[in-house]
C-alpha atoms as a PDB file:
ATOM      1  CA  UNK A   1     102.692 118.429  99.838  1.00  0.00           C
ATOM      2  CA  UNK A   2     102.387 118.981  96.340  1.00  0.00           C
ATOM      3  CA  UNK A   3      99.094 120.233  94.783  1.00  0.00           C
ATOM      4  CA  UNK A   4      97.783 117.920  91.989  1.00  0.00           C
ATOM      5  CA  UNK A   5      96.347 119.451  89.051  1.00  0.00           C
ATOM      6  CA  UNK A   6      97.641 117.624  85.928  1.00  0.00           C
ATOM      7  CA  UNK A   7      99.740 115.311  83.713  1.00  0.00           C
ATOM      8  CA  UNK A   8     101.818 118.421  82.488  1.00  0.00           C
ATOM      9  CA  UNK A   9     103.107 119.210  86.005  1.00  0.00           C
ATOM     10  CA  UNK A  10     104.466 115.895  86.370  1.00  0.00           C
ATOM     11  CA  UNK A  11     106.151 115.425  82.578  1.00  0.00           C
ATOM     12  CA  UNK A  12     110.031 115.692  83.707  1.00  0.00           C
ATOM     13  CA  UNK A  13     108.656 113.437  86.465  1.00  0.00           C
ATOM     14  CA  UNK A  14     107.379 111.136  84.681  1.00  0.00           C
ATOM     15  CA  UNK A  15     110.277 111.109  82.425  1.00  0.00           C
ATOM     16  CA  UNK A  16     112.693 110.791  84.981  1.00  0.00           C
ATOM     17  CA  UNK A  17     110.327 107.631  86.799  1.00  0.00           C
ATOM     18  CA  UNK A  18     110.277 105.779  83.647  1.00  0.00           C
ATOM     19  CA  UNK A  19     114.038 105.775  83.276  1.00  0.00           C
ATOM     20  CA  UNK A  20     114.769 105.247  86.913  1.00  0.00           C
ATOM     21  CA  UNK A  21     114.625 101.490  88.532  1.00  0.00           C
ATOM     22  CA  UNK A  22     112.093 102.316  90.419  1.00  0.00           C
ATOM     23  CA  UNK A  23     109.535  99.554  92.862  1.00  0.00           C
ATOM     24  CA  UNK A  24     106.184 100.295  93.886  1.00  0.00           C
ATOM     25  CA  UNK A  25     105.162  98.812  97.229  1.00  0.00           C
ATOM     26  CA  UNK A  26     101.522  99.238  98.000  1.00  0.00           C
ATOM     27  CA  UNK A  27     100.965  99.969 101.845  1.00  0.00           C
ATOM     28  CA  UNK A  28      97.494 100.423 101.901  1.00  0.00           C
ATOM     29  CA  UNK A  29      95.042 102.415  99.731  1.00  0.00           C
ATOM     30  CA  UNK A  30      96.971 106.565  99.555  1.00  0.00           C
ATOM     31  CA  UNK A  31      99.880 104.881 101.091  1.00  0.00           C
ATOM     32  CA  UNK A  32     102.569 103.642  98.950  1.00  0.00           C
ATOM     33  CA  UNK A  33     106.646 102.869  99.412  1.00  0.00           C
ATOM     34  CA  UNK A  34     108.752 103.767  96.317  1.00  0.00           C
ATOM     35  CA  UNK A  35     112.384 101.566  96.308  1.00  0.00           C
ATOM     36  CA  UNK A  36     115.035 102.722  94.094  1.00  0.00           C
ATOM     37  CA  UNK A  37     116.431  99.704  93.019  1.00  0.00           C
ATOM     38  CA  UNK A  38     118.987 101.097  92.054  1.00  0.00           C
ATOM     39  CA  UNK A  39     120.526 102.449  95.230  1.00  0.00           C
ATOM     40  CA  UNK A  40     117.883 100.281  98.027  1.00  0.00           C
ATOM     41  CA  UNK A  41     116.401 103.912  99.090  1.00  0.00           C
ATOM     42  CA  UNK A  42     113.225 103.419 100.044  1.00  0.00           C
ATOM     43  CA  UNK A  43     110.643 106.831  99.566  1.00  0.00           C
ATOM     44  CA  UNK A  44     107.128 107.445 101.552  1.00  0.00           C
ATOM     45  CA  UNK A  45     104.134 108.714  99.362  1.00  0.00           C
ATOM     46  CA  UNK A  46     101.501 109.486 100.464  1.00  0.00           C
ATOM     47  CA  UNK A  47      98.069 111.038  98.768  1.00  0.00           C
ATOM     48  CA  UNK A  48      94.995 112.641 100.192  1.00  0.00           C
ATOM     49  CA  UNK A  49      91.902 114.731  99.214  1.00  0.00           C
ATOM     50  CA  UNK A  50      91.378 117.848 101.110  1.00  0.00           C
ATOM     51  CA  UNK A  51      88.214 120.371  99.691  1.00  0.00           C
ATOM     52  CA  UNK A  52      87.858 118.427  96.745  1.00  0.00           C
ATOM     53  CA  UNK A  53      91.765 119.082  96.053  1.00  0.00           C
ATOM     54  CA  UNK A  54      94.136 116.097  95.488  1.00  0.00           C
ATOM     55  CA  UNK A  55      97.731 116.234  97.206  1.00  0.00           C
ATOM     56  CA  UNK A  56     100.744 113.619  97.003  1.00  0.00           C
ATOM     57  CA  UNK A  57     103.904 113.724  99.403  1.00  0.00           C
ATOM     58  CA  UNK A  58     107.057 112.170  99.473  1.00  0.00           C
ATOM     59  CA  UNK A  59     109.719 112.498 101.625  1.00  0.00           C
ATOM     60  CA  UNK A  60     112.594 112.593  99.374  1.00  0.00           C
ATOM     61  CA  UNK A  61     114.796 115.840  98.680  1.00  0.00           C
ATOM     62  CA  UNK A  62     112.512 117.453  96.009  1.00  0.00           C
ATOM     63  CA  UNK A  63     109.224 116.115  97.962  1.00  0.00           C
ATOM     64  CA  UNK A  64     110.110 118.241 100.890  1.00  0.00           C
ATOM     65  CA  UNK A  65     110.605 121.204  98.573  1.00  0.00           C
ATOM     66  CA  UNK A  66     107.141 120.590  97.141  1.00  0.00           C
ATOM     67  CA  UNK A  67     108.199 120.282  93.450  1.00  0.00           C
ATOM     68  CA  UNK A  68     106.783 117.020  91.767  1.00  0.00           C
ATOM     69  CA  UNK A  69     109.175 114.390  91.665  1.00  0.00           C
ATOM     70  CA  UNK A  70     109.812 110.873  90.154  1.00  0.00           C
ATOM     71  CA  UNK A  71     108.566 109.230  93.316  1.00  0.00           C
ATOM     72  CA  UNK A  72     105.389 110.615  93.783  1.00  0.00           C
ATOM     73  CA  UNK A  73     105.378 110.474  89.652  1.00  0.00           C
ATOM     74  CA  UNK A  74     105.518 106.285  89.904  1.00  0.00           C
ATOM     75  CA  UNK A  75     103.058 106.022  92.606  1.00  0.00           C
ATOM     76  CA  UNK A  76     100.604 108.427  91.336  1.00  0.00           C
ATOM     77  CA  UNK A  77      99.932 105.718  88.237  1.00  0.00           C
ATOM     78  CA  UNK A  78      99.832 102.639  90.845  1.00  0.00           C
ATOM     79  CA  UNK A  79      97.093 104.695  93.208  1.00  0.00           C
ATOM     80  CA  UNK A  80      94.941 105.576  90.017  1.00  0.00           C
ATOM     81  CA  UNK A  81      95.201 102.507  88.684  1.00  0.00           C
ATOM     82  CA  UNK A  82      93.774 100.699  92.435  1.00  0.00           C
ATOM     83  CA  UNK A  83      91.455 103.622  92.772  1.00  0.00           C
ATOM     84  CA  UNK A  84      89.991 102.997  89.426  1.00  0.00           C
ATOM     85  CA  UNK A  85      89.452  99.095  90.441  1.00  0.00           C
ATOM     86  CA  UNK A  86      88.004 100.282  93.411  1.00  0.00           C
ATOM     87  CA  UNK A  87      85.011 102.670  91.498  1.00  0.00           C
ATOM     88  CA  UNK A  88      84.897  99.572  89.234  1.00  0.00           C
ATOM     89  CA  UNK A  89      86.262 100.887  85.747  1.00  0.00           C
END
């Protein structure tokens, strides 16, 4: 699980999400499939809230090493886009 504090953590991430060919499946709200198009892998994400702390997981290589990583990068913006529909904004 990686810890999530801020944007800056997640800047190489982001970098590396926005050149990749990456697909966002939504599998239900904190749950998300990312697809490298790519290559057809197929990454779990997940996010939760634990003591007011926000966490995302993946299970790709750098996921289970807890560094931030393209996947979680990709479906980080999909989940706070949904979870700001959901509040309304």
């Amino acid at each position: 699980m990686i810890k999530i504090e801020s944007q800056e953590q997640f800047e190489k991430a982001i970098g590396r999400a926005r050149k990749g060919d990456l697909f966002v499946r939504f599998v239900r709200f904190r749950q998300f499939v990312v697809v490298n198009r790519a290559t057809c892998a197929e990454y779990n994400v997940n996010f939760f809230v634990s003591r007011g702390r926000r966490f995302g997981g993946c299970d790709c290589k750098a996921g289970r090493k807890h560094l931030p990583c393209k996947h979680v990068a990709a479906a980080l913006a999909v989940h706070l886009g949904i979870a700001s529909m959901r509040r309304g904004h």
